[in-house]
C-alpha atoms as a PDB file:
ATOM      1  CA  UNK A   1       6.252  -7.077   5.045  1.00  0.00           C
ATOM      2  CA  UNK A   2       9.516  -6.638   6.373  1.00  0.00           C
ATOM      3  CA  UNK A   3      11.802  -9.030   4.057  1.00  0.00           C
ATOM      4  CA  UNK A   4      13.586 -10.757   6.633  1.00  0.00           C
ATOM      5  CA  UNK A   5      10.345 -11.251   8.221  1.00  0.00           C
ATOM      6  CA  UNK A   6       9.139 -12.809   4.963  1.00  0.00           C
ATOM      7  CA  UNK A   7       8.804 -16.514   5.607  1.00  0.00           C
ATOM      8  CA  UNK A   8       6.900 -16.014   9.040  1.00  0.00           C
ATOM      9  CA  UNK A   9       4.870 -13.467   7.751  1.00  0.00           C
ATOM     10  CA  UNK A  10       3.665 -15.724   4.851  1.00  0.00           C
ATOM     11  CA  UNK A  11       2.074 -17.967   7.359  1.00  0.00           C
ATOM     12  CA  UNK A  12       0.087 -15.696   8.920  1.00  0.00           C
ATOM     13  CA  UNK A  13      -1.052 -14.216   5.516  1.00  0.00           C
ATOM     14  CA  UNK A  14      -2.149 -18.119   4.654  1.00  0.00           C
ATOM     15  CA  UNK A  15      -5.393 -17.615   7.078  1.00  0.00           C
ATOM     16  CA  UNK A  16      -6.246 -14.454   4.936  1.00  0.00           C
ATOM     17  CA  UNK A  17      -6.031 -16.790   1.864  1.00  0.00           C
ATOM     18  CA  UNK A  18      -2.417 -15.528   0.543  1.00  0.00           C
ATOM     19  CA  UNK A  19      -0.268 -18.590  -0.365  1.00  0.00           C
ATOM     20  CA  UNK A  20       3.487 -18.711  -1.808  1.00  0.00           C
ATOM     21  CA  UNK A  21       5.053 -21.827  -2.605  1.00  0.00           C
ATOM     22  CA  UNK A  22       7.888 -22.554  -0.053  1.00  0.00           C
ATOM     23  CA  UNK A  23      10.614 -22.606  -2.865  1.00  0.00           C
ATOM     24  CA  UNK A  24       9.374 -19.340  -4.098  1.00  0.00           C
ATOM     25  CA  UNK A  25       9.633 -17.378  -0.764  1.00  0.00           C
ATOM     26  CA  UNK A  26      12.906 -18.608  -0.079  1.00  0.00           C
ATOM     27  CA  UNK A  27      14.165 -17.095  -3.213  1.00  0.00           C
ATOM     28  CA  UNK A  28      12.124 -14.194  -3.273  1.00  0.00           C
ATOM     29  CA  UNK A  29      13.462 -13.256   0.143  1.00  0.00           C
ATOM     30  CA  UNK A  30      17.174 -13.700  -1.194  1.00  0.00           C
ATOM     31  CA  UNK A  31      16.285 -11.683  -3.913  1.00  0.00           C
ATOM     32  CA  UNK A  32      14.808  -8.934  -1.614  1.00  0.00           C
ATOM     33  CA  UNK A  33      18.039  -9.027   1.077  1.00  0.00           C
ATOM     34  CA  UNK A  34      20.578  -8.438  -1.992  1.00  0.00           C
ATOM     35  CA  UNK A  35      18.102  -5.423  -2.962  1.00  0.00           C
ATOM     36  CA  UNK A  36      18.729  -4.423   0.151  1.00  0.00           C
ATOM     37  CA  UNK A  37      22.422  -4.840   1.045  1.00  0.00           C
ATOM     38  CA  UNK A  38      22.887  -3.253  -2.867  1.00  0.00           C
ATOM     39  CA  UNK A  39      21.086   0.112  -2.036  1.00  0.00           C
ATOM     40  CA  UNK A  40      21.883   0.283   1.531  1.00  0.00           C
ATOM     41  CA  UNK A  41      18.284   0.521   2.613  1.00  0.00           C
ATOM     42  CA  UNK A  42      18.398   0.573   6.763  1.00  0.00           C
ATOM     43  CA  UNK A  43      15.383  -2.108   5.798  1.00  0.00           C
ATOM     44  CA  UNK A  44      13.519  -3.431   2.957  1.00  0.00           C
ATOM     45  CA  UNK A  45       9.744  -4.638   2.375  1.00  0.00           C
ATOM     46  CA  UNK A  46       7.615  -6.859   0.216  1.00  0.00           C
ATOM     47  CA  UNK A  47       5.076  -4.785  -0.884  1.00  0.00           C
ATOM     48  CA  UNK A  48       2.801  -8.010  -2.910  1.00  0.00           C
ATOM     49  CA  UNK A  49       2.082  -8.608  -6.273  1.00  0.00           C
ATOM     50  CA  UNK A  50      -0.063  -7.433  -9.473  1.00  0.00           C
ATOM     51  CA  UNK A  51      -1.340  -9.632 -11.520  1.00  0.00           C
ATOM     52  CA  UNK A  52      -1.183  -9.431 -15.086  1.00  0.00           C
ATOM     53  CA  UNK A  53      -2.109 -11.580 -18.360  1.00  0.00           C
ATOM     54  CA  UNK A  54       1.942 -12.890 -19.711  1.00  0.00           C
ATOM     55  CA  UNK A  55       3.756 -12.327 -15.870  1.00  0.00           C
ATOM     56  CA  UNK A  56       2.792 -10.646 -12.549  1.00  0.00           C
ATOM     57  CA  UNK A  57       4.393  -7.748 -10.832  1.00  0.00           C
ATOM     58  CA  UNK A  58       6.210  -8.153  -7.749  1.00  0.00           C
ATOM     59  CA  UNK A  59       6.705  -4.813  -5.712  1.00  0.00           C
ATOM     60  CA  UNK A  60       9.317  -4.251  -3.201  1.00  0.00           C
ATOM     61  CA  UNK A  61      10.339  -1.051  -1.502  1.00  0.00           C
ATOM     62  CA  UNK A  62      13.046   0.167   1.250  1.00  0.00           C
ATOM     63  CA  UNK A  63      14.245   3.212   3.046  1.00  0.00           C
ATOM     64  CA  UNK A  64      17.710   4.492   3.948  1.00  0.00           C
ATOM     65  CA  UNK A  65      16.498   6.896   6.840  1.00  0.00           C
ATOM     66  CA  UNK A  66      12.692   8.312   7.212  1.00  0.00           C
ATOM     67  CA  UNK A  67      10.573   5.460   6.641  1.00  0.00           C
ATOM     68  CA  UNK A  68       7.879   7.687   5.157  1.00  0.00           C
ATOM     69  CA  UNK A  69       9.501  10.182   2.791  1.00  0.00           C
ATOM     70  CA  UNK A  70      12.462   8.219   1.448  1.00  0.00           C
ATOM     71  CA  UNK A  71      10.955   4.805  -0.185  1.00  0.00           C
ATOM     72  CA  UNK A  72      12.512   4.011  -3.387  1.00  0.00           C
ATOM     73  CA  UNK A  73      10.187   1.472  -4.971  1.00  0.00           C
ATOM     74  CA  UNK A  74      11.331  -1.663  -7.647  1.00  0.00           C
ATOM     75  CA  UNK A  75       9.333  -4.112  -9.713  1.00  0.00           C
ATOM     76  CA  UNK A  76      10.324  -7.608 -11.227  1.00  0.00           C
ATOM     77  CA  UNK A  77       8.486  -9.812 -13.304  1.00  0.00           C
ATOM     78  CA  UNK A  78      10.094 -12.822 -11.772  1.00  0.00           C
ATOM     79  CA  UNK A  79      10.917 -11.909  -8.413  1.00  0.00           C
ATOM     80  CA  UNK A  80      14.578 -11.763  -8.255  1.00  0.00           C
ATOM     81  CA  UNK A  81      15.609  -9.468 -10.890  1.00  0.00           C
ATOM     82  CA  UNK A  82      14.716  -5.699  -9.864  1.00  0.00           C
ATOM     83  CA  UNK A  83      14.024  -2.703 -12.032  1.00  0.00           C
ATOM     84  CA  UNK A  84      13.431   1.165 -10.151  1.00  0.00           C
ATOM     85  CA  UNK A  85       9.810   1.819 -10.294  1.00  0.00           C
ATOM     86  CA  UNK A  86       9.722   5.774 -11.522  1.00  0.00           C
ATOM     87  CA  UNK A  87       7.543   8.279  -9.610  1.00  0.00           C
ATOM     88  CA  UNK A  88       3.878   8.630 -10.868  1.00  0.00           C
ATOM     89  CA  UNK A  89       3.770  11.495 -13.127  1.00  0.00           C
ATOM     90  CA  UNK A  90       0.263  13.943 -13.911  1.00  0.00           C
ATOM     91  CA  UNK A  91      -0.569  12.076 -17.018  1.00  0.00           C
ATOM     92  CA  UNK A  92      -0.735   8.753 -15.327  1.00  0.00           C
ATOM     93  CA  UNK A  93      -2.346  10.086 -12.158  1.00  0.00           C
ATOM     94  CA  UNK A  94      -5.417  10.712 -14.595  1.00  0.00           C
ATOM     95  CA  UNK A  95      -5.670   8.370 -17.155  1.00  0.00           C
ATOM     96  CA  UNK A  96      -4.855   5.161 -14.432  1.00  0.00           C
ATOM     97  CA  UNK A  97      -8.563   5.149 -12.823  1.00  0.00           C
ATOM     98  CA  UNK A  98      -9.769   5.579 -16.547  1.00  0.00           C
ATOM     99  CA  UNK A  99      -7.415   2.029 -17.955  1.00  0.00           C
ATOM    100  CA  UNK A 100     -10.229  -0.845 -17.143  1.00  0.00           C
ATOM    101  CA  UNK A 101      -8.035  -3.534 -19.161  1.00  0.00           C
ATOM    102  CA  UNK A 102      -6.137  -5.961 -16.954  1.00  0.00           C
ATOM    103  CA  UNK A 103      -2.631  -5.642 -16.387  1.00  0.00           C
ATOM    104  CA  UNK A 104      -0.174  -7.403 -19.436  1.00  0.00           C
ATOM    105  CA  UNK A 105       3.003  -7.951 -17.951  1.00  0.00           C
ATOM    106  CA  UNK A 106       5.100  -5.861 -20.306  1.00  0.00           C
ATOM    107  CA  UNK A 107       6.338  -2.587 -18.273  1.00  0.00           C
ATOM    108  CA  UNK A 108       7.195  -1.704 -21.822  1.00  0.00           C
ATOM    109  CA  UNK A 109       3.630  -1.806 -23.566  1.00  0.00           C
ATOM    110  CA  UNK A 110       1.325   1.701 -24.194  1.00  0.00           C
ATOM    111  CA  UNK A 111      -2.551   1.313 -23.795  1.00  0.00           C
ATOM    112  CA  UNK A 112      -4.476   3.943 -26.263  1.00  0.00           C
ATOM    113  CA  UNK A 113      -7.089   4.704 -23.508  1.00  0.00           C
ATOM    114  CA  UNK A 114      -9.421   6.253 -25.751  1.00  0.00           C
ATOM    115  CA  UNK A 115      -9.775   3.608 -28.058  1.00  0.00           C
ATOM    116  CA  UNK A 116     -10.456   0.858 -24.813  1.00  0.00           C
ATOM    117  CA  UNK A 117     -12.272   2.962 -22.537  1.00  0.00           C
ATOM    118  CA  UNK A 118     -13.300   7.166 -23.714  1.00  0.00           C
ATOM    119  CA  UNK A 119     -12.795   9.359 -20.518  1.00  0.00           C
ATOM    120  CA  UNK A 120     -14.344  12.016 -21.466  1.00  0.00           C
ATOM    121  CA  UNK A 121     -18.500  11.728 -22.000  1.00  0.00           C
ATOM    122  CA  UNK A 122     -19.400  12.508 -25.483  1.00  0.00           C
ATOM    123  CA  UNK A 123     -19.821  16.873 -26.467  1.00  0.00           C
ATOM    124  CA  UNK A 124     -17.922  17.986 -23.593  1.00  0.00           C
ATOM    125  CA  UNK A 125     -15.123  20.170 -23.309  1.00  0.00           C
ATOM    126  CA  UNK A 126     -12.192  17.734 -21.836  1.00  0.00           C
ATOM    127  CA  UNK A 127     -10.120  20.545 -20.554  1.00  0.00           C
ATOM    128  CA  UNK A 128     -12.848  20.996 -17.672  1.00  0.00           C
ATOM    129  CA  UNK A 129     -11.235  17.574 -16.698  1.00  0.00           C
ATOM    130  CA  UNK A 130      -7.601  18.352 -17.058  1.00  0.00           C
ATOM    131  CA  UNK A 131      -5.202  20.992 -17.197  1.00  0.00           C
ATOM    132  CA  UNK A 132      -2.964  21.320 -20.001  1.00  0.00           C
ATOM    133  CA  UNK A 133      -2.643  19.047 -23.331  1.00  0.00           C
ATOM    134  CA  UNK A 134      -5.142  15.924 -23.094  1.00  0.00           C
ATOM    135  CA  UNK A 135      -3.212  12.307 -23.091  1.00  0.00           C
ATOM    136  CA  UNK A 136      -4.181   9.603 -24.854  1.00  0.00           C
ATOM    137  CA  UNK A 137      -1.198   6.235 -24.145  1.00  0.00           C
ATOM    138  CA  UNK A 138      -0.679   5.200 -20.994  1.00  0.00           C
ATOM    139  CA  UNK A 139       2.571   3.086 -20.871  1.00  0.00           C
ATOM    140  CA  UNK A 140       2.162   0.178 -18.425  1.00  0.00           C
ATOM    141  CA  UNK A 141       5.187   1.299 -16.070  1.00  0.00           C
ATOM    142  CA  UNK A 142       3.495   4.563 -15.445  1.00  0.00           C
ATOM    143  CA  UNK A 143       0.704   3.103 -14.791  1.00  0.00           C
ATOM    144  CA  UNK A 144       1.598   0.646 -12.050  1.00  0.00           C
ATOM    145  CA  UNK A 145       3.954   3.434 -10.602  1.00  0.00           C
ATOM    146  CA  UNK A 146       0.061   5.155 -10.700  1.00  0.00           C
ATOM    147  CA  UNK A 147      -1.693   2.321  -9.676  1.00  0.00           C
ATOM    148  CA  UNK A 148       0.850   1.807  -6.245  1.00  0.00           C
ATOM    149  CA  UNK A 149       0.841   5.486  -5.008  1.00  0.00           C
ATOM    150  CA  UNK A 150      -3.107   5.161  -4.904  1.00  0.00           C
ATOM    151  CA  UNK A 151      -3.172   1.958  -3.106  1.00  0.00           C
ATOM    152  CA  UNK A 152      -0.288   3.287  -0.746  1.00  0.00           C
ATOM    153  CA  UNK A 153      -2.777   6.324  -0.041  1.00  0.00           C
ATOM    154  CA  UNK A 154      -5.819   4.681   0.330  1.00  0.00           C
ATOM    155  CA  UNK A 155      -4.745   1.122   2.029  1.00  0.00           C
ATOM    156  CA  UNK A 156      -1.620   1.357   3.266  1.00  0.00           C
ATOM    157  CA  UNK A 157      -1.909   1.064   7.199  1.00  0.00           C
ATOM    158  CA  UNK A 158       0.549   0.809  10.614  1.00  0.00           C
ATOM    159  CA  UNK A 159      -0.650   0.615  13.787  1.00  0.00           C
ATOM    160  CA  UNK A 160      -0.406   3.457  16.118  1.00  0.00           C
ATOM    161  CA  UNK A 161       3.030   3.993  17.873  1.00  0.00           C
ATOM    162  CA  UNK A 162       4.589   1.859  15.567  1.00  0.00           C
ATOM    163  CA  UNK A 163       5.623   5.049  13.846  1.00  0.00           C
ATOM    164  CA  UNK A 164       7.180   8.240  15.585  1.00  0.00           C
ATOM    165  CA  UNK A 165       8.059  11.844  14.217  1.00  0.00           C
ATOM    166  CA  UNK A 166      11.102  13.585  15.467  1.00  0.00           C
ATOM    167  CA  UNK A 167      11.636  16.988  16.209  1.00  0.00           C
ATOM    168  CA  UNK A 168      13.453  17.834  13.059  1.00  0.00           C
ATOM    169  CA  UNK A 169      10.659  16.148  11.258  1.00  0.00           C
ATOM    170  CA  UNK A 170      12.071  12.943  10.325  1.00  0.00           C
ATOM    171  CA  UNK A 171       9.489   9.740  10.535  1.00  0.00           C
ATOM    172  CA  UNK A 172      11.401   6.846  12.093  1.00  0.00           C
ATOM    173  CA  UNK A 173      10.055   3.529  13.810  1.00  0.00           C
ATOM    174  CA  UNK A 174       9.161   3.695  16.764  1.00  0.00           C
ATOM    175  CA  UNK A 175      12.002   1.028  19.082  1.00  0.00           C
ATOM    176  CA  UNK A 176       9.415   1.140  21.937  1.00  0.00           C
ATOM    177  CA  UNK A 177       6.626  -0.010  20.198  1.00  0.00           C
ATOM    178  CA  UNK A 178       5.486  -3.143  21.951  1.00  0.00           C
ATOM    179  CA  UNK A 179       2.503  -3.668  20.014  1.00  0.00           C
ATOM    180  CA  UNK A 180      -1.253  -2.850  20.296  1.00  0.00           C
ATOM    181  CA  UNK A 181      -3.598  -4.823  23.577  1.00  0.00           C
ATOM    182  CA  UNK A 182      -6.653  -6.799  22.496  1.00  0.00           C
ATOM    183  CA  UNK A 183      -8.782  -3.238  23.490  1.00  0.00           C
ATOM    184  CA  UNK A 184      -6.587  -0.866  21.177  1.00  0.00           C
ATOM    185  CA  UNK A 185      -6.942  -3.154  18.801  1.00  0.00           C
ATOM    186  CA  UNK A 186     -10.178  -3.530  18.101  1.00  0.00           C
ATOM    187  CA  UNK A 187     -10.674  -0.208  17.625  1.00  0.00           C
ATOM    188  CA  UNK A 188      -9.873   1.722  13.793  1.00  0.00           C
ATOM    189  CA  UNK A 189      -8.446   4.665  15.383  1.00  0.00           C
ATOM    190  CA  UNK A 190      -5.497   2.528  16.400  1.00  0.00           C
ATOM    191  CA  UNK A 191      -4.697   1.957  12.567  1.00  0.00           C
ATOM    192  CA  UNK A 192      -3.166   5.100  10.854  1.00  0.00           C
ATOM    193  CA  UNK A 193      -2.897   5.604   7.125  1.00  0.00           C
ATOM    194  CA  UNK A 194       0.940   5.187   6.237  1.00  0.00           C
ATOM    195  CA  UNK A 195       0.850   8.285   4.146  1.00  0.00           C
ATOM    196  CA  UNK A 196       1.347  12.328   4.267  1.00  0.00           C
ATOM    197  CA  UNK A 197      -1.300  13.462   6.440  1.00  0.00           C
ATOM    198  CA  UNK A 198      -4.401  14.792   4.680  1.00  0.00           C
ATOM    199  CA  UNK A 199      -6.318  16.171   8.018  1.00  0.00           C
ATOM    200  CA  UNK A 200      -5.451  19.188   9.753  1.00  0.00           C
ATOM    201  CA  UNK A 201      -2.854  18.318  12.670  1.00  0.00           C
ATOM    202  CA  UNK A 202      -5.521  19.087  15.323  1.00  0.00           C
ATOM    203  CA  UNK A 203      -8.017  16.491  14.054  1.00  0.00           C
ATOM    204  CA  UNK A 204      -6.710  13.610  16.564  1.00  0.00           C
ATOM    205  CA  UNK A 205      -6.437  15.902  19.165  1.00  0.00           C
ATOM    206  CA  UNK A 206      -9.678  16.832  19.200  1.00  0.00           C
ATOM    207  CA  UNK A 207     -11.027  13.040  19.211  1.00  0.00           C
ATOM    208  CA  UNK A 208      -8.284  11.153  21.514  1.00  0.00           C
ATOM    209  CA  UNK A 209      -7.708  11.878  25.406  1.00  0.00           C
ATOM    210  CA  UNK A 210      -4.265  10.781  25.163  1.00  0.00           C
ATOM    211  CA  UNK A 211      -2.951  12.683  22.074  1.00  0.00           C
ATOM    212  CA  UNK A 212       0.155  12.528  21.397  1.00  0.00           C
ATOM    213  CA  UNK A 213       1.650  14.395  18.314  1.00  0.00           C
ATOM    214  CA  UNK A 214       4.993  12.492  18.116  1.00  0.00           C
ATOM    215  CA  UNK A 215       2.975   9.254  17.346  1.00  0.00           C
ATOM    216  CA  UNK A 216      -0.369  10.483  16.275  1.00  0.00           C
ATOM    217  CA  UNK A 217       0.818  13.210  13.312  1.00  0.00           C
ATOM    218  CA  UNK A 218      -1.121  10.522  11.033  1.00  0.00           C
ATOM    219  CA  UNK A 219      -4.419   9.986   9.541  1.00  0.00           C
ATOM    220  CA  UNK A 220      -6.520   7.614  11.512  1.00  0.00           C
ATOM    221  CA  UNK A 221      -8.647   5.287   8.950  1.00  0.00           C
ATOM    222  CA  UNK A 222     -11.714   5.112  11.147  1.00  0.00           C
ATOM    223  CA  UNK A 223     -12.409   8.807   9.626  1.00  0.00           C
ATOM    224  CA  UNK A 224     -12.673   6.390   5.689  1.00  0.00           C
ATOM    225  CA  UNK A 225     -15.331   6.798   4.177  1.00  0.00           C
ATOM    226  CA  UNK A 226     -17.734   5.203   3.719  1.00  0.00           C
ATOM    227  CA  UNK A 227     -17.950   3.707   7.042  1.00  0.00           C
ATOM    228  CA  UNK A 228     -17.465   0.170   6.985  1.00  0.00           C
ATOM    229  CA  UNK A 229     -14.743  -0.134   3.997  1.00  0.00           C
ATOM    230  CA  UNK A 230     -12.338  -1.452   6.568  1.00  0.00           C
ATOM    231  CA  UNK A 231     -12.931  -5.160   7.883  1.00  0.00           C
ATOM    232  CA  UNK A 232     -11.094  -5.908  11.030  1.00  0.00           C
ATOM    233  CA  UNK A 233     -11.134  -9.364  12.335  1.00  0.00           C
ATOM    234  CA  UNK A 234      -9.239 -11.172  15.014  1.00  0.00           C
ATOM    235  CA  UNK A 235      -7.271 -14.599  15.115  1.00  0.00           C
ATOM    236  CA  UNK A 236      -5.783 -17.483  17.107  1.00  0.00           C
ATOM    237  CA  UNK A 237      -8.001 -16.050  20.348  1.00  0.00           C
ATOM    238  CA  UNK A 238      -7.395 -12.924  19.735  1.00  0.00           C
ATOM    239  CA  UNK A 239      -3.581 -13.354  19.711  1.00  0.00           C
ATOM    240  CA  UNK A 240      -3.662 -11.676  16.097  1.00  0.00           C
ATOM    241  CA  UNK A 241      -5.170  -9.023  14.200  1.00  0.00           C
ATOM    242  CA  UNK A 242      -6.408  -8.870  10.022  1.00  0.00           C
ATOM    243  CA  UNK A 243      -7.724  -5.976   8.449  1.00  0.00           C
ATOM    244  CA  UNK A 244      -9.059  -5.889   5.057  1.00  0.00           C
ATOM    245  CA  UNK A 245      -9.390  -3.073   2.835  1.00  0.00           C
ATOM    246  CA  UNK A 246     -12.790  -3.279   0.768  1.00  0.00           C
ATOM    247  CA  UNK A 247     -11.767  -0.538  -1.983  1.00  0.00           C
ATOM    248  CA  UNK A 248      -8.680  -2.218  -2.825  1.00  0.00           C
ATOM    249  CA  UNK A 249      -9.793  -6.471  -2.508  1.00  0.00           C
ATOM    250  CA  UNK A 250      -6.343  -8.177  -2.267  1.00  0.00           C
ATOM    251  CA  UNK A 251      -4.832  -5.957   0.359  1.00  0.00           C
ATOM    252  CA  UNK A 252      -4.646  -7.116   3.456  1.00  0.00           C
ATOM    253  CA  UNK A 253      -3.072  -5.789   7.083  1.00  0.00           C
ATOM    254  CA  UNK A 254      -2.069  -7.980  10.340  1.00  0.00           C
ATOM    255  CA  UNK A 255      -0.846  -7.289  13.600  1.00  0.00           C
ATOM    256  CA  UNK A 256       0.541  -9.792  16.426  1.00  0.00           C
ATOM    257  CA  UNK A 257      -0.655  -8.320  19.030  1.00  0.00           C
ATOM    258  CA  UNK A 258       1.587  -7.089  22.506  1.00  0.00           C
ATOM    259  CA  UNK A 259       4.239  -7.390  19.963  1.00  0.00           C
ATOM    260  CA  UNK A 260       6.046  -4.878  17.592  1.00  0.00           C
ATOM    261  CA  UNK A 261       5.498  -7.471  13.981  1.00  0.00           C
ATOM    262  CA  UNK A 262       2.910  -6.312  11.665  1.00  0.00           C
ATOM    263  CA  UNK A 263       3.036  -5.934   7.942  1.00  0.00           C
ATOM    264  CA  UNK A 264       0.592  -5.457   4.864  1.00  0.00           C
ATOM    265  CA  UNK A 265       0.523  -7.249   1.620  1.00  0.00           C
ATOM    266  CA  UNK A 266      -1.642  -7.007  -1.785  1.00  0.00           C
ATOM    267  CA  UNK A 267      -2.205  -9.681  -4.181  1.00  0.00           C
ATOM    268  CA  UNK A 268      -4.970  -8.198  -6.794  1.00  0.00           C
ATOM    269  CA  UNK A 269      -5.383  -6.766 -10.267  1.00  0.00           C
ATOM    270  CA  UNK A 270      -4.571  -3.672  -9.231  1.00  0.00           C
ATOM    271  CA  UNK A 271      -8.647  -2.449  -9.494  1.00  0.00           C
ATOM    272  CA  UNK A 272     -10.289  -0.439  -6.917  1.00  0.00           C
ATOM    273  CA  UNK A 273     -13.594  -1.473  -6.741  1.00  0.00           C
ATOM    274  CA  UNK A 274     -15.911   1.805  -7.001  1.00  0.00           C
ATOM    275  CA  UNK A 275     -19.014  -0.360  -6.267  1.00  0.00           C
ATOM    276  CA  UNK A 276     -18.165  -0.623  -2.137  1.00  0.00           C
ATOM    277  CA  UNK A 277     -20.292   2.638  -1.993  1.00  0.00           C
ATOM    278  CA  UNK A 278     -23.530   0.677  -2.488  1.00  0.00           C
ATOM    279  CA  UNK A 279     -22.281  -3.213  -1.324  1.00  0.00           C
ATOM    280  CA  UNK A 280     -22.114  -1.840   2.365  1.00  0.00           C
END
């Protein structure tokens, strides 16, 4: 959520069971506007928090100019002090889904997969698995840097319009966007996946009457599988929109409808929960 949006937002999130002490919100919205004025973002975000055993991670992100390809991501421990969240490297791409311990708090610390969890099932070659020399320690920064570029690909939503591609390929908002009607709205294929598209360009123009490339170059999440991992639901007579994401439990969507606010944040562990396949 948009951080001088933070307060409001935080209300809205309190029907979705999110709550932040008034004190801390204040500050951690301070915190997030001198982020912002210090790296000259055009706007900066609260992304939401991971938990962990000794402190939790809070996320924040912003964006100078495209608000897809340029967000520089930060972490704190305490909510006003930020540190730059590095980019997710190979190693902790692969041994992240494979870490089943919780989260400690220490950005600093190195988990010895093998010893917690083996990855690889017993007299079998672990090159079929990866490509190049086999890791074993998985330092905790990678692996949130890891654990945030899956939930940004999987979870990560906008509704559609709010986003629009230029001709030189830059990804801007959208000043026009007035916000999705109650109709739209209930509907998944108004909710694209905030992300580099992973279908072919032609996929939404094949499915929607009123295509548009300049706002629909996205992923639509109503193509998820399995169907049913998104939960939408509406509130204050339909005046609002939730969605919840069932892989990722914690992250959560909303939209005010006819208007341009909407936001995401997570508050879990940091676990996506494999098991959805056979809960639906």
């Amino acid at each position: 959520m948009e951080c001088l949006k933070l307060l409001e937002t935080l209300d809205i999130f309190g029907y979705a069971g999110v709550c932040v002490g008034t004190e801390n919100s204040q500050l951690l919205q301070n915190s997030l506007i001198i982020l912002q004025k210090e790296n000259h973002f055009q706007k900066c975000y609260y992304w939401g928090k991971i938990y962990g055993v000794r402190n939790d991670y809070h996320i924040a992100f912003g964006f100078e100019k495209d608000c897809l390809n340029d967000q520089v991501y930060y972490y704190s421990t305490d909510g006003l002090n930020w540190l730059l969240l590095p980019k997710a490297n190979k190693c902790a791409r692969f041994l992240t889904p494979l870490t089943i311990n919780k989260f400690e708090g220490d950005p600093s610390i190195a988990t010895n997969v093998y010893n917690v969890n083996p990855p690889f099932p017993p007299n079998e070659d672990p090159k079929k698995y990866y490509d190049g020399p086999i890791p074993k320690e998985l330092k905790e920064e990678d692996r949130l840097a890891a654990t945030i570029e899956m939930i940004r690909e999987d979870a990560i939503i906008i509704p559609r319009g709010a986003w629009f591609k230029c001709p030189n390929g830059n990804v801007i908002e959208n000043l026009s966007f007035e916000g999705l009607g109650v109709a739209d709205a209930s509907y998944l294929k108004s909710y694209l996946h905030a992300r580099s598209p992973q279908q072919k360009w032609n996929t939404n123009l094949l499915t929607r009457p009123d295509y548009n490339y300049a706002i629909d170059f996205l992923d639509t999440i109503d193509m998820d599988v399995p169907l049913g991992c998104w939960n939408l639901q509406f509130l204050h007579g339909k005046q609002s929109v939730i969605l919840y994401n069932l892989f990722w439990p914690g992250m959560t969507f909303y939209h005010k409808l006819h208007s341009p606010h909407y936001g995401f944040l997570y508050f879990g562990h940091g676990k996506k929960n494999m098991d959805i396949v056979f809960m639906l």
